[in-house]
PDB file of N, CA and C in Angstrom:
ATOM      1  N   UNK A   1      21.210 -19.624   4.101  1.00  0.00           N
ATOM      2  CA  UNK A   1      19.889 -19.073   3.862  1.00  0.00           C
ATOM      3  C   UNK A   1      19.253 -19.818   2.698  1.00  0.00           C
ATOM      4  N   UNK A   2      18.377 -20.272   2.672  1.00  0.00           N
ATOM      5  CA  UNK A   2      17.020 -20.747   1.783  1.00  0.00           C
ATOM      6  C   UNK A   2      16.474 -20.194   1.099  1.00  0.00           C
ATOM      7  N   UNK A   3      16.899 -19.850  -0.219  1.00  0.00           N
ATOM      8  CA  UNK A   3      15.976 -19.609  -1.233  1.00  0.00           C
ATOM      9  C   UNK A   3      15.384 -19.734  -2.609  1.00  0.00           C
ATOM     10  N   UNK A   4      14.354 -21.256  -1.789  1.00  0.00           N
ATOM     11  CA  UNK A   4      13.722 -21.946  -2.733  1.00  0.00           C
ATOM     12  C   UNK A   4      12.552 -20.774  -3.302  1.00  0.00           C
ATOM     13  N   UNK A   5      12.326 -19.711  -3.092  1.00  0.00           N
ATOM     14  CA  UNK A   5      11.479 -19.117  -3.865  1.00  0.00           C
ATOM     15  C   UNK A   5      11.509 -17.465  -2.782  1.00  0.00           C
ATOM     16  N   UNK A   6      11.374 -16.802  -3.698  1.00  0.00           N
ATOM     17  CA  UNK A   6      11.102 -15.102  -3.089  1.00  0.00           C
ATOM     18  C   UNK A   6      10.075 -14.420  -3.732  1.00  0.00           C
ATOM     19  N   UNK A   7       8.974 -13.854  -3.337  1.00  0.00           N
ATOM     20  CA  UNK A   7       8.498 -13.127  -3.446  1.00  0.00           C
ATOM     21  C   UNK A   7       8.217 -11.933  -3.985  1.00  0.00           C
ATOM     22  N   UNK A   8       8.278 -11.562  -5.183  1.00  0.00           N
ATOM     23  CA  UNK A   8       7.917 -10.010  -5.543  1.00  0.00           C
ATOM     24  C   UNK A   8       7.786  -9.100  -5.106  1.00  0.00           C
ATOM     25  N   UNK A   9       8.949  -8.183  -5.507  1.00  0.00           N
ATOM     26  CA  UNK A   9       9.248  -6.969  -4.158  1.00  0.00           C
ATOM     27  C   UNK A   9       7.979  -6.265  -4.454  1.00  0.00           C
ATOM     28  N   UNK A  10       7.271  -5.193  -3.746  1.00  0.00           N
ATOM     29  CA  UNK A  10       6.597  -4.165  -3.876  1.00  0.00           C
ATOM     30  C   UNK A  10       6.917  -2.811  -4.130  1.00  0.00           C
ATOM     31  N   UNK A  11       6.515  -2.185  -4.930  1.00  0.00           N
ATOM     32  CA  UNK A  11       7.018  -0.611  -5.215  1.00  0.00           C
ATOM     33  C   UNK A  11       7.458  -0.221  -4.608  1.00  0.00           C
ATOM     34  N   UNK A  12       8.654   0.597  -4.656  1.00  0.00           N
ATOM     35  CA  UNK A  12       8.936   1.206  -3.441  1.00  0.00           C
ATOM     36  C   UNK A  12       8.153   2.498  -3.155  1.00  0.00           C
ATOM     37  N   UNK A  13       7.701   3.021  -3.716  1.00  0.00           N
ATOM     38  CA  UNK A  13       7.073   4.286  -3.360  1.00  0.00           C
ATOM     39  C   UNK A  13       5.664   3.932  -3.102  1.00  0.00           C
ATOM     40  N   UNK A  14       4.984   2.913  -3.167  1.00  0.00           N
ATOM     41  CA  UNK A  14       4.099   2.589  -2.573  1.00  0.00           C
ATOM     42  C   UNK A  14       4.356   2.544  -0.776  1.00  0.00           C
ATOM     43  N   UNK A  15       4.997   1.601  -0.736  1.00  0.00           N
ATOM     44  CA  UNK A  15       5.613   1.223   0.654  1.00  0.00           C
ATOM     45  C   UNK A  15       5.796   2.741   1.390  1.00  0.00           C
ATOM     46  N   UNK A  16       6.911   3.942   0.505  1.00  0.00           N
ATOM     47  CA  UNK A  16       7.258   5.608   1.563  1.00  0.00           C
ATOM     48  C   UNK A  16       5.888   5.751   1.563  1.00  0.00           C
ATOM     49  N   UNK A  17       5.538   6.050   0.523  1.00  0.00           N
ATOM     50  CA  UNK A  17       4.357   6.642   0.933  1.00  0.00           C
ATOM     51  C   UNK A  17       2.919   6.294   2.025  1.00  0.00           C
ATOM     52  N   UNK A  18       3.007   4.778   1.763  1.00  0.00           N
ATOM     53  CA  UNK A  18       2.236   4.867   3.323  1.00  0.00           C
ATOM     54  C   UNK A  18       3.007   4.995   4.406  1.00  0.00           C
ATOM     55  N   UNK A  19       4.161   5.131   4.707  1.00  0.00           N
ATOM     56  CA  UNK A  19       5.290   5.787   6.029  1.00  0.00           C
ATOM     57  C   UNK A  19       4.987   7.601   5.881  1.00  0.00           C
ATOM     58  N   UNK A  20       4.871   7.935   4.604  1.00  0.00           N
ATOM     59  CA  UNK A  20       4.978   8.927   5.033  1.00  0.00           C
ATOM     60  C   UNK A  20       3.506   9.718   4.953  1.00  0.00           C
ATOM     61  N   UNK A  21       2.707   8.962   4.950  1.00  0.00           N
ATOM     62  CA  UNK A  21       1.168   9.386   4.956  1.00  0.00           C
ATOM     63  C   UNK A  21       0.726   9.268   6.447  1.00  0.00           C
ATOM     64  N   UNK A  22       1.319   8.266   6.928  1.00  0.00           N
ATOM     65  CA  UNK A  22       1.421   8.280   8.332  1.00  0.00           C
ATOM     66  C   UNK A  22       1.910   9.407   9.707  1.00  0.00           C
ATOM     67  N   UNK A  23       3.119  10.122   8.687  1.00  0.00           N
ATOM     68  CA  UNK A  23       3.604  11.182   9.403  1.00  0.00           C
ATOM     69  C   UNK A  23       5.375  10.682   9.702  1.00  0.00           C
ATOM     70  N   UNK A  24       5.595   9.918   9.274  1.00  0.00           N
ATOM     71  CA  UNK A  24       6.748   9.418   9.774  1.00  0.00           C
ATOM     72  C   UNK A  24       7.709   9.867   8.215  1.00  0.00           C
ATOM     73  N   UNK A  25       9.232   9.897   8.850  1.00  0.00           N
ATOM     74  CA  UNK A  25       9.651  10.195   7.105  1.00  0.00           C
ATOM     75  C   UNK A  25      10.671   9.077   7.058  1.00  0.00           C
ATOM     76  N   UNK A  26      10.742   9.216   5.879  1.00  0.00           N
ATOM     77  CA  UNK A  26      11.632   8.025   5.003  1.00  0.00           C
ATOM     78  C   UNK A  26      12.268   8.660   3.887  1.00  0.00           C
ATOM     79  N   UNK A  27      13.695   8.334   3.832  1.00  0.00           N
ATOM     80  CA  UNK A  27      14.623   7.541   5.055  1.00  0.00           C
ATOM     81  C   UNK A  27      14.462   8.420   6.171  1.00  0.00           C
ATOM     82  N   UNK A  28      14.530   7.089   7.280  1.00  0.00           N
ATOM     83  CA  UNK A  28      15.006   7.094   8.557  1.00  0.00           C
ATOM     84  C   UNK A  28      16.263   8.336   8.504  1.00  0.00           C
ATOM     85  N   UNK A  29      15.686   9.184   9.337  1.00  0.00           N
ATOM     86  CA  UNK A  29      16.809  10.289   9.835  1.00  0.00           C
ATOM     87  C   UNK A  29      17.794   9.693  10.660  1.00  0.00           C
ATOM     88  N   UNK A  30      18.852  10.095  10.078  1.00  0.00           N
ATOM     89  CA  UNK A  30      20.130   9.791  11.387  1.00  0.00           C
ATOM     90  C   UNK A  30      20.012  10.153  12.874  1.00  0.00           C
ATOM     91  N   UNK A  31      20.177   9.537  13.531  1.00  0.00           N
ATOM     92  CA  UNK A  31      20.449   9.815  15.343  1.00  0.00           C
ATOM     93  C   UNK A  31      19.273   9.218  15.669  1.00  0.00           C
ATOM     94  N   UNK A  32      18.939   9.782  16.939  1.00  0.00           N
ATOM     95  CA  UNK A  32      17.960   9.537  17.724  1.00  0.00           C
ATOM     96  C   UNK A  32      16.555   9.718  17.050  1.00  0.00           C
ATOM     97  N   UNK A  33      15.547   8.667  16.732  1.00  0.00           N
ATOM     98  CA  UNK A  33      14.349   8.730  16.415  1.00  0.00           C
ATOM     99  C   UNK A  33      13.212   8.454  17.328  1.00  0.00           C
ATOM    100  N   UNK A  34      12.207   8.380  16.786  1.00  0.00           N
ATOM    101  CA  UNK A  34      10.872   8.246  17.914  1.00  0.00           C
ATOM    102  C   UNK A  34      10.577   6.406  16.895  1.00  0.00           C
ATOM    103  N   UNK A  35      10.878   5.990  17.937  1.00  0.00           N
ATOM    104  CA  UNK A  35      10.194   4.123  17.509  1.00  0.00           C
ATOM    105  C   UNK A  35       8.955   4.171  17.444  1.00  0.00           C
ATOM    106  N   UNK A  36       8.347   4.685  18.743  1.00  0.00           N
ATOM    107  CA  UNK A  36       7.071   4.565  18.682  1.00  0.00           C
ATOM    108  C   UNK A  36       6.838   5.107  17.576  1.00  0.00           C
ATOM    109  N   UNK A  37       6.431   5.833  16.910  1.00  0.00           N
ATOM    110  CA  UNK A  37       6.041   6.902  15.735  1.00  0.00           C
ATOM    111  C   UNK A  37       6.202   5.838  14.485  1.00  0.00           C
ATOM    112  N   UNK A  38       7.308   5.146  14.436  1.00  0.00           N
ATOM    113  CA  UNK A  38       7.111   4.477  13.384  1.00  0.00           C
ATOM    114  C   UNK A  38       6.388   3.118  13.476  1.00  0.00           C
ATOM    115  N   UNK A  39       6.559   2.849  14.848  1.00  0.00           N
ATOM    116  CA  UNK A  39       5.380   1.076  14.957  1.00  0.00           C
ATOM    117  C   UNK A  39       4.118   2.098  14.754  1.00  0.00           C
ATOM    118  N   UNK A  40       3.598   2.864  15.131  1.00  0.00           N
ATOM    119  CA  UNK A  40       2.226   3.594  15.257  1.00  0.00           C
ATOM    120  C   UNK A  40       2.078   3.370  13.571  1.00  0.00           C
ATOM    121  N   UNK A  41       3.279   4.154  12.924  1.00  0.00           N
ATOM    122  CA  UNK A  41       2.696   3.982  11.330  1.00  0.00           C
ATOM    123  C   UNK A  41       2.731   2.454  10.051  1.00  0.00           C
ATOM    124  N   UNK A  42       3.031   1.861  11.245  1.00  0.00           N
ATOM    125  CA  UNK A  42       2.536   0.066  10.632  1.00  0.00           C
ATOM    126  C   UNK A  42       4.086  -0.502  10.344  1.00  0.00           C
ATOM    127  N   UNK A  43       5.247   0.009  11.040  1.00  0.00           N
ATOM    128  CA  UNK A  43       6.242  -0.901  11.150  1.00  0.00           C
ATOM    129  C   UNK A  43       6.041  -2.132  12.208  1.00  0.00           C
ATOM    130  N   UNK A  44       6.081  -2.967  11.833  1.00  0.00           N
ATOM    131  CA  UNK A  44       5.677  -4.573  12.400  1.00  0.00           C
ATOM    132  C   UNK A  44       7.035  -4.949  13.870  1.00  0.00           C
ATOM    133  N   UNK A  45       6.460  -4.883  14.938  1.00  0.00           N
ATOM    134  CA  UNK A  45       7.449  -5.084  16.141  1.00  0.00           C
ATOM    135  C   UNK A  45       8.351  -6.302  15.464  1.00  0.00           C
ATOM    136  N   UNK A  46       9.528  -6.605  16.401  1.00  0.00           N
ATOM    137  CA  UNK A  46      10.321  -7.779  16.122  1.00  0.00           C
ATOM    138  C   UNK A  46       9.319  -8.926  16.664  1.00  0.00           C
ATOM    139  N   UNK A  47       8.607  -8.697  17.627  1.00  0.00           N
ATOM    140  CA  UNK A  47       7.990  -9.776  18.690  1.00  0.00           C
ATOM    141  C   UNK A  47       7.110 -10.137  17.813  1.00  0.00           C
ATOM    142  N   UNK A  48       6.455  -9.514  16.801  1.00  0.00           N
ATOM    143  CA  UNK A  48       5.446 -10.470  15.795  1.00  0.00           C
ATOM    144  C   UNK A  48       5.546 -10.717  14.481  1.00  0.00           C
ATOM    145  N   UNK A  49       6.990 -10.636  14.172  1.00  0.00           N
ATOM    146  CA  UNK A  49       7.424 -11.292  12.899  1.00  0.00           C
ATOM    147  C   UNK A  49       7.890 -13.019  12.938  1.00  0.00           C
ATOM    148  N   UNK A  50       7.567 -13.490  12.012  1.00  0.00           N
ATOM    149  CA  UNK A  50       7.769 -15.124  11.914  1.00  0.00           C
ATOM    150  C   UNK A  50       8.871 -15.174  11.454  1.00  0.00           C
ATOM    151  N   UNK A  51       9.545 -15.949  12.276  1.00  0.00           N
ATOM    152  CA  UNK A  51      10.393 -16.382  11.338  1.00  0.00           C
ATOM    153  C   UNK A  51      10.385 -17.148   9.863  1.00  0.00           C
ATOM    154  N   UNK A  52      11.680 -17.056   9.409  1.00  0.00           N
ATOM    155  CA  UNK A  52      11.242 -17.475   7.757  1.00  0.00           C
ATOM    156  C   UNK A  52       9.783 -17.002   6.595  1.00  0.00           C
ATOM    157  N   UNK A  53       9.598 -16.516   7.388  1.00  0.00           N
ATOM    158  CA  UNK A  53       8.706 -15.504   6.904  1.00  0.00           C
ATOM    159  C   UNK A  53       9.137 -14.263   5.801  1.00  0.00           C
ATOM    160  N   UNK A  54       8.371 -14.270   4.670  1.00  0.00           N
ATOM    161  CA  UNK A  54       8.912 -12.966   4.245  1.00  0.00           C
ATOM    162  C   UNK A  54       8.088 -11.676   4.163  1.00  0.00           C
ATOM    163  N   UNK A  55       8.727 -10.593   4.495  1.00  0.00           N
ATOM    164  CA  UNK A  55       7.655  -9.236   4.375  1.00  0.00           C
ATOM    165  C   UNK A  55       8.459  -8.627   3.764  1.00  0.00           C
ATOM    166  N   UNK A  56       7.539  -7.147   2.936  1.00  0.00           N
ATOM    167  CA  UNK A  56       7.445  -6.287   2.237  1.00  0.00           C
ATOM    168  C   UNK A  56       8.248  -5.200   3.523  1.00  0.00           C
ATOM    169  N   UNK A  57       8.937  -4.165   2.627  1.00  0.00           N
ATOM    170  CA  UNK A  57       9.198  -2.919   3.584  1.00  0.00           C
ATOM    171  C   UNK A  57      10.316  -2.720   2.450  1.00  0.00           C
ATOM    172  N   UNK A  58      10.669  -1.532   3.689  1.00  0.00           N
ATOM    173  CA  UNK A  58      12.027  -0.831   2.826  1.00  0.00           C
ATOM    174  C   UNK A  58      13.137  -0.490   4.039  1.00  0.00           C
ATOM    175  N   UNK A  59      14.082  -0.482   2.945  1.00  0.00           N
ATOM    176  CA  UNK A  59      15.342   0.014   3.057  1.00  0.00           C
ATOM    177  C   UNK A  59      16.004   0.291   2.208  1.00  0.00           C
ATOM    178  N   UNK A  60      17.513   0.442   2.386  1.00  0.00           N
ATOM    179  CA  UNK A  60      18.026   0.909   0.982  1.00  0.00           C
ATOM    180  C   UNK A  60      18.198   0.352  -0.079  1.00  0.00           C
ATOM    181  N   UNK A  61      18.302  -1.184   0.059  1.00  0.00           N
ATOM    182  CA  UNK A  61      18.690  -1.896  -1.224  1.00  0.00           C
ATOM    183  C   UNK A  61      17.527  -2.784  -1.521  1.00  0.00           C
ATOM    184  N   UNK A  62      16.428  -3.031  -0.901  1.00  0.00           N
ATOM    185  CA  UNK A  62      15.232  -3.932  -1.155  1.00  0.00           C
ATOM    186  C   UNK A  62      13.968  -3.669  -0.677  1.00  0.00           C
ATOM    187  N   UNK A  63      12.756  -4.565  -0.893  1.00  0.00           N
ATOM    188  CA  UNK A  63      11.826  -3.807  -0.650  1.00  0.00           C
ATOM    189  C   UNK A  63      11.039  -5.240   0.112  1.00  0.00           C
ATOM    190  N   UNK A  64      11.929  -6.373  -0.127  1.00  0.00           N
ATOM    191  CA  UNK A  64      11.687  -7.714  -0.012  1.00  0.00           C
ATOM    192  C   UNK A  64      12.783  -8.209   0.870  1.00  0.00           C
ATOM    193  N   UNK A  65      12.473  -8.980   2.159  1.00  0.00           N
ATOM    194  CA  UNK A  65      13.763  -9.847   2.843  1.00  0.00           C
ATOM    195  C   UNK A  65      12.782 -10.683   3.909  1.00  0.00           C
ATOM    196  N   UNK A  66      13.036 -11.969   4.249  1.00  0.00           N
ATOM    197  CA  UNK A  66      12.884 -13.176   4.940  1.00  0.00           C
ATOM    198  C   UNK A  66      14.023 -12.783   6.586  1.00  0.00           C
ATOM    199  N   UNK A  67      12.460 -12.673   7.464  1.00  0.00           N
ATOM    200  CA  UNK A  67      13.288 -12.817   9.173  1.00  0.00           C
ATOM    201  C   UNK A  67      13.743 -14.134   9.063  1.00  0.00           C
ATOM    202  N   UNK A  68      14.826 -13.882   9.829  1.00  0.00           N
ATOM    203  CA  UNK A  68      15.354 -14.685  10.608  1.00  0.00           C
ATOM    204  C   UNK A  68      15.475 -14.574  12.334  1.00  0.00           C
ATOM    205  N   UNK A  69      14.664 -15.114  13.318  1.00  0.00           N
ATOM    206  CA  UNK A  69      14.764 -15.149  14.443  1.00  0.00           C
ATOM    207  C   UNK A  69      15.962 -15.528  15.338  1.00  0.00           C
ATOM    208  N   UNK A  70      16.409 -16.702  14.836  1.00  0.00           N
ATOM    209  CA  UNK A  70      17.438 -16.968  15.589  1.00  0.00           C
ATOM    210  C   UNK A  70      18.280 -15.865  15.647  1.00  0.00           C
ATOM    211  N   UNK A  71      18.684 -15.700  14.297  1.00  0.00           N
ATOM    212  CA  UNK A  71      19.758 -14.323  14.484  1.00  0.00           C
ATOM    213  C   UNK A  71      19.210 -12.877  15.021  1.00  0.00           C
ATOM    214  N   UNK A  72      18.387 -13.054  14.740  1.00  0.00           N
ATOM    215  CA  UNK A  72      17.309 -11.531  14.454  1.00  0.00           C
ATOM    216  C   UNK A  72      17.904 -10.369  13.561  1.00  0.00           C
ATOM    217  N   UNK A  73      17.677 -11.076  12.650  1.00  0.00           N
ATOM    218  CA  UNK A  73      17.968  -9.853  11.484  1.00  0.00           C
ATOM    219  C   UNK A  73      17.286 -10.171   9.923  1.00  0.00           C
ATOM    220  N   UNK A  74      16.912  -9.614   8.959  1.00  0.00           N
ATOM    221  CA  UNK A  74      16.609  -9.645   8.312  1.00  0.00           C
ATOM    222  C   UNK A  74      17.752 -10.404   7.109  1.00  0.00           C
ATOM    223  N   UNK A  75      17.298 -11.358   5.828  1.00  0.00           N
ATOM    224  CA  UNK A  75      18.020 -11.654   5.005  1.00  0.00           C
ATOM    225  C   UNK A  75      17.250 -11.103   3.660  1.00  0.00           C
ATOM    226  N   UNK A  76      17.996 -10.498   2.610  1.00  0.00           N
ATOM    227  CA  UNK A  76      17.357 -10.272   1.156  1.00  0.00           C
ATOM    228  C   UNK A  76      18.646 -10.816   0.768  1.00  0.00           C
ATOM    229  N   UNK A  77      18.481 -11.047  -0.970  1.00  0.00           N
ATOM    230  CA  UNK A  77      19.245 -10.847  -2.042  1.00  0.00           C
ATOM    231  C   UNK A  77      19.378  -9.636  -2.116  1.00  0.00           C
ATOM    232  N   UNK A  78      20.516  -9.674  -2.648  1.00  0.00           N
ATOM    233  CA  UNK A  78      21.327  -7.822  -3.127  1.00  0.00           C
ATOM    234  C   UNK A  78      22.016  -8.003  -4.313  1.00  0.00           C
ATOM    235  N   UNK A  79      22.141  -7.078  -5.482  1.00  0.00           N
ATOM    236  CA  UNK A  79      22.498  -7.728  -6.955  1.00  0.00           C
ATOM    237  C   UNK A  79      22.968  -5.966  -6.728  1.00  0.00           C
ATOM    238  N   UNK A  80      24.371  -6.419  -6.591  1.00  0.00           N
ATOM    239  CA  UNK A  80      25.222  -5.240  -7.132  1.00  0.00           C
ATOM    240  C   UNK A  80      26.767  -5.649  -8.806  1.00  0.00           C
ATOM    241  N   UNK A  81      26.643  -5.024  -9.110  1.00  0.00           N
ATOM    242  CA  UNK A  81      27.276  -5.132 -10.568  1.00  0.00           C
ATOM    243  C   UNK A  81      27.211  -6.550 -10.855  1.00  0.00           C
ATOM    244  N   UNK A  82      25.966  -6.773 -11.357  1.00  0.00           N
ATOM    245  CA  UNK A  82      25.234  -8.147 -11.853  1.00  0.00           C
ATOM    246  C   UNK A  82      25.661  -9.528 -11.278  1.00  0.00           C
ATOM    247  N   UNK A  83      26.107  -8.270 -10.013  1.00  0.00           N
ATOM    248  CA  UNK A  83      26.089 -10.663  -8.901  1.00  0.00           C
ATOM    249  C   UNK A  83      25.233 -10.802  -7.773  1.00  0.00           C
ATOM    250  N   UNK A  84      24.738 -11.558  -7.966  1.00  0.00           N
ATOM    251  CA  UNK A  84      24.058 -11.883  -6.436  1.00  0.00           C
ATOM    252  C   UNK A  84      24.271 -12.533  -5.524  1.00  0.00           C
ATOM    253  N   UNK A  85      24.130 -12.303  -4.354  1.00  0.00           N
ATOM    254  CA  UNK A  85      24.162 -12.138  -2.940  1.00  0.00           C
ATOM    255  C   UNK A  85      23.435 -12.310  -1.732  1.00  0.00           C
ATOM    256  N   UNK A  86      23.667 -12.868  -1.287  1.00  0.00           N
ATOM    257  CA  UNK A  86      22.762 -12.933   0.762  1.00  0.00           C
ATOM    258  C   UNK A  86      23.330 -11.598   1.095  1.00  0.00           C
ATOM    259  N   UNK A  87      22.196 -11.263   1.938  1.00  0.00           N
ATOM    260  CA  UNK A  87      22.808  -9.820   2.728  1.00  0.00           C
ATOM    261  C   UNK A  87      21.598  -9.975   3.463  1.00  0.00           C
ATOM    262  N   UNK A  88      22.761  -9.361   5.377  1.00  0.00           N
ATOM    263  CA  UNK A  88      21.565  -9.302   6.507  1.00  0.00           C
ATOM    264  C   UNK A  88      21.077  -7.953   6.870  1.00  0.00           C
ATOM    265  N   UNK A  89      20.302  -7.522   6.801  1.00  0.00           N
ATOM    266  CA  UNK A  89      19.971  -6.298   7.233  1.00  0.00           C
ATOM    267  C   UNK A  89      19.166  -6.537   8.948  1.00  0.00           C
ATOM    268  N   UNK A  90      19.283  -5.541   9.665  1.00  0.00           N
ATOM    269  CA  UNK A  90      18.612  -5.565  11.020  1.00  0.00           C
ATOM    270  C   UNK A  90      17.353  -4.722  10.766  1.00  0.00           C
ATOM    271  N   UNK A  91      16.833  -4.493  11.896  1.00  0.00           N
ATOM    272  CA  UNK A  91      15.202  -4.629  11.989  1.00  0.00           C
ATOM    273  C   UNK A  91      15.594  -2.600  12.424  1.00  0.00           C
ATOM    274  N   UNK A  92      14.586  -2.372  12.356  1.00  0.00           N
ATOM    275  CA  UNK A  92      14.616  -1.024  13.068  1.00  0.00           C
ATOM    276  C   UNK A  92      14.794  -0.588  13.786  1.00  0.00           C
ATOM    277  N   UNK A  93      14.099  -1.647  15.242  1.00  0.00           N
ATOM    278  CA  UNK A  93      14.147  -1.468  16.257  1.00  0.00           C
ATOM    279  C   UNK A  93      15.692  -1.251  16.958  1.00  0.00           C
ATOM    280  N   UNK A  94      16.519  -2.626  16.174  1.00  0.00           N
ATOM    281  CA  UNK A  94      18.032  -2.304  16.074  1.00  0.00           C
ATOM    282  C   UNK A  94      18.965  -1.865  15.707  1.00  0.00           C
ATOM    283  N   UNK A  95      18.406  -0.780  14.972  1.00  0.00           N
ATOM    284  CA  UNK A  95      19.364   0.506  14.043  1.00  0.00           C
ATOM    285  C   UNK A  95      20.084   1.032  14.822  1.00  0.00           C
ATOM    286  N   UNK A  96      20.967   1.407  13.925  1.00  0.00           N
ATOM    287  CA  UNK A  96      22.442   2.224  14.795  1.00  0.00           C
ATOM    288  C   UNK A  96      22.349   3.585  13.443  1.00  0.00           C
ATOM    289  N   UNK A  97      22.713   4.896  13.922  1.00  0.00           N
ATOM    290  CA  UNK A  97      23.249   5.541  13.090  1.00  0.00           C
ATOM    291  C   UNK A  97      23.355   5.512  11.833  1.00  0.00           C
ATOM    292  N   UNK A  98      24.631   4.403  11.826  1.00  0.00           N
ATOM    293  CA  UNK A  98      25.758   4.072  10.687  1.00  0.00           C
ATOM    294  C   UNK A  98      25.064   3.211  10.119  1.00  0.00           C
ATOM    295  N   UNK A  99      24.430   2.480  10.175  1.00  0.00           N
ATOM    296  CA  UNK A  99      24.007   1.331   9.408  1.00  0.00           C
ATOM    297  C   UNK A  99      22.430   1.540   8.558  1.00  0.00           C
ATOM    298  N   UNK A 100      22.225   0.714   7.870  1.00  0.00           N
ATOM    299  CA  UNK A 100      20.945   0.553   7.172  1.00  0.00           C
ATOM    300  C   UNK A 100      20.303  -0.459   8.049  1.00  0.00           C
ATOM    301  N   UNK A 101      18.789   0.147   8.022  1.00  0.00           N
ATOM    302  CA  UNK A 101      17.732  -1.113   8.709  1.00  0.00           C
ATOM    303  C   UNK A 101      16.740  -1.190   7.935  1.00  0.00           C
ATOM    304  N   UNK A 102      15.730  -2.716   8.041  1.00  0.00           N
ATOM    305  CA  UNK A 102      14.612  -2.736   6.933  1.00  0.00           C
ATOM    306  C   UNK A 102      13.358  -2.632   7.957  1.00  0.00           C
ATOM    307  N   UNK A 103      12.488  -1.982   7.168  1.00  0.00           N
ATOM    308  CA  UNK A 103      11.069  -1.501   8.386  1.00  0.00           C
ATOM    309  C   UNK A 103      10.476  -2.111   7.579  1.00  0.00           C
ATOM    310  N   UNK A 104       9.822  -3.651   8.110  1.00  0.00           N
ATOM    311  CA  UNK A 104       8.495  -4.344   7.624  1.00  0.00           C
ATOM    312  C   UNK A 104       7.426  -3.716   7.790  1.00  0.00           C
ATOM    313  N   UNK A 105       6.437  -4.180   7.044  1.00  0.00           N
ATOM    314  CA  UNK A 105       5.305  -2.804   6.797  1.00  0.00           C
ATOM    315  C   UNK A 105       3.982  -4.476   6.487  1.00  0.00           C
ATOM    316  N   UNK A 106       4.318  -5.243   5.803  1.00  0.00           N
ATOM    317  CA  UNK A 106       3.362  -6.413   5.901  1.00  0.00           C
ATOM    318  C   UNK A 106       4.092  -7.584   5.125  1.00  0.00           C
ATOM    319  N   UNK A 107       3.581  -8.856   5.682  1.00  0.00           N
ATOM    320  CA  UNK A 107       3.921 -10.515   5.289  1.00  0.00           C
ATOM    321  C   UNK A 107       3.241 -10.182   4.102  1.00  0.00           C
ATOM    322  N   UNK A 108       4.483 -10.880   3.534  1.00  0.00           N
ATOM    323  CA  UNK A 108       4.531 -11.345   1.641  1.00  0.00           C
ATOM    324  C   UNK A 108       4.332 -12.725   1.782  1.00  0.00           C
ATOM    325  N   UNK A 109       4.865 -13.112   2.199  1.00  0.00           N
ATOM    326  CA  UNK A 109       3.928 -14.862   2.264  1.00  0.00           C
ATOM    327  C   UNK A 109       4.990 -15.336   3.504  1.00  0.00           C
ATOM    328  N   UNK A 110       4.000 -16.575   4.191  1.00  0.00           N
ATOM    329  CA  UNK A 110       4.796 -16.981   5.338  1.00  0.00           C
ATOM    330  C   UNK A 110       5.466 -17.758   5.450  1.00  0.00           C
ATOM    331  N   UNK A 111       6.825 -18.057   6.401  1.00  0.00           N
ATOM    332  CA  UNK A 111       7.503 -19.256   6.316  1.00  0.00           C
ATOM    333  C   UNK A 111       6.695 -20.754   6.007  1.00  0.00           C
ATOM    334  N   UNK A 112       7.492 -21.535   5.004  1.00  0.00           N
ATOM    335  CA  UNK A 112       7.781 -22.620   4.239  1.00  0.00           C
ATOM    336  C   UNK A 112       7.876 -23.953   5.868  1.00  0.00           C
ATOM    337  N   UNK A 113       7.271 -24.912   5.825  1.00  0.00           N
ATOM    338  CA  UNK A 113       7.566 -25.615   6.787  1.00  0.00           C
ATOM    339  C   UNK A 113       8.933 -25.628   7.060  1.00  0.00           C
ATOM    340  N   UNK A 114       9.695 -26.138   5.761  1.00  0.00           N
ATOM    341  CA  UNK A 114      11.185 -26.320   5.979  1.00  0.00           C
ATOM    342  C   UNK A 114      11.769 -25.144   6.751  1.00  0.00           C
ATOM    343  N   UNK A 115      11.751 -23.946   6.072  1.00  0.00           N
ATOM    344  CA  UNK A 115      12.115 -22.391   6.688  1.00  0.00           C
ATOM    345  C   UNK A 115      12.087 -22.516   8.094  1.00  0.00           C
ATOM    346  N   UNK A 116      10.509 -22.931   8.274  1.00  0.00           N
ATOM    347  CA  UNK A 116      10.067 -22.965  10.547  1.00  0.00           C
ATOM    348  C   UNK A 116      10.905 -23.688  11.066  1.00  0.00           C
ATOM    349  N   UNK A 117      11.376 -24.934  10.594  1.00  0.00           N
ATOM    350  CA  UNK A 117      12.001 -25.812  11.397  1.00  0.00           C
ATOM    351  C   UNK A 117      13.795 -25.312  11.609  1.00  0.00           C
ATOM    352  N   UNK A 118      14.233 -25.002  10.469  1.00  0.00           N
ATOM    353  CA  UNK A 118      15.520 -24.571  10.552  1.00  0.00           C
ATOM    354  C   UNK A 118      15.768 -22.961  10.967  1.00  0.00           C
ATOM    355  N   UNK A 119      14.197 -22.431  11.087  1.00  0.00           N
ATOM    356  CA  UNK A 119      14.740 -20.823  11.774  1.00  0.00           C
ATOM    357  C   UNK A 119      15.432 -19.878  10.841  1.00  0.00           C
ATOM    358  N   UNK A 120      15.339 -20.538   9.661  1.00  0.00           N
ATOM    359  CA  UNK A 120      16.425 -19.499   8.479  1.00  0.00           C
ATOM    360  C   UNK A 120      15.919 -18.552   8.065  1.00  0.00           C
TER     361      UNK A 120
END
């Protein structure tokens, strides 16, 4: 993963709160959810995210992460007891239960030529 530069996460309570001004809640409830309900409240489909691209959203550990298409999953940094880290998170659409997913909400700036060509 590539990261010649990242973006400035956004508040996080900026970000719930337009999810949950929308009607949708955050966090994502366990089990079965309504997708639609959350693309309706400005979660960004997989089909129109760029790759290498980075957007704003949330999940549990960031508020900031760069698609990756090829794989289809999301990449952030993660800084747990002062080390840092690549970590993939999946998209919403591909949530399971058990796992954490990141719901893009809008592009923080767009893939880097280099980024487009290698799909990272």
């Amino acid at each position: 993963m590539e990261l010649d530069y990242i973006p400035p996460p956004c508040p996080f309570d900026i970000l719930q709160d337009r999810l949950m001004d929308a009607g949708v809640d955050y966090p994502v409830p366990s089990g079965d959810i309504d997708l639609q309900a959350y693309l309706d409240a400005g979660v960004i489909p997989k089909d129109d995210l760029e790759s290498g691209a980075w957007y704003w959203g949330l999940c549990r550990n960031t508020t900031i992460a760069m698609w990756n298409a090829d794989n289809q999953v999301f990449w952030h940094v993660r800084v747990k007891f002062n080390k840092y880290f690549a970590e993939s998170i999946r998209h919403l659409c591909d949530a399971d239960p058990f796992h954490d997913a990141f719901l893009p909400l809008e592009k923080a700036m767009p893939a880097s030529p280099a980024r487009k060509r290698s799909g990272s």
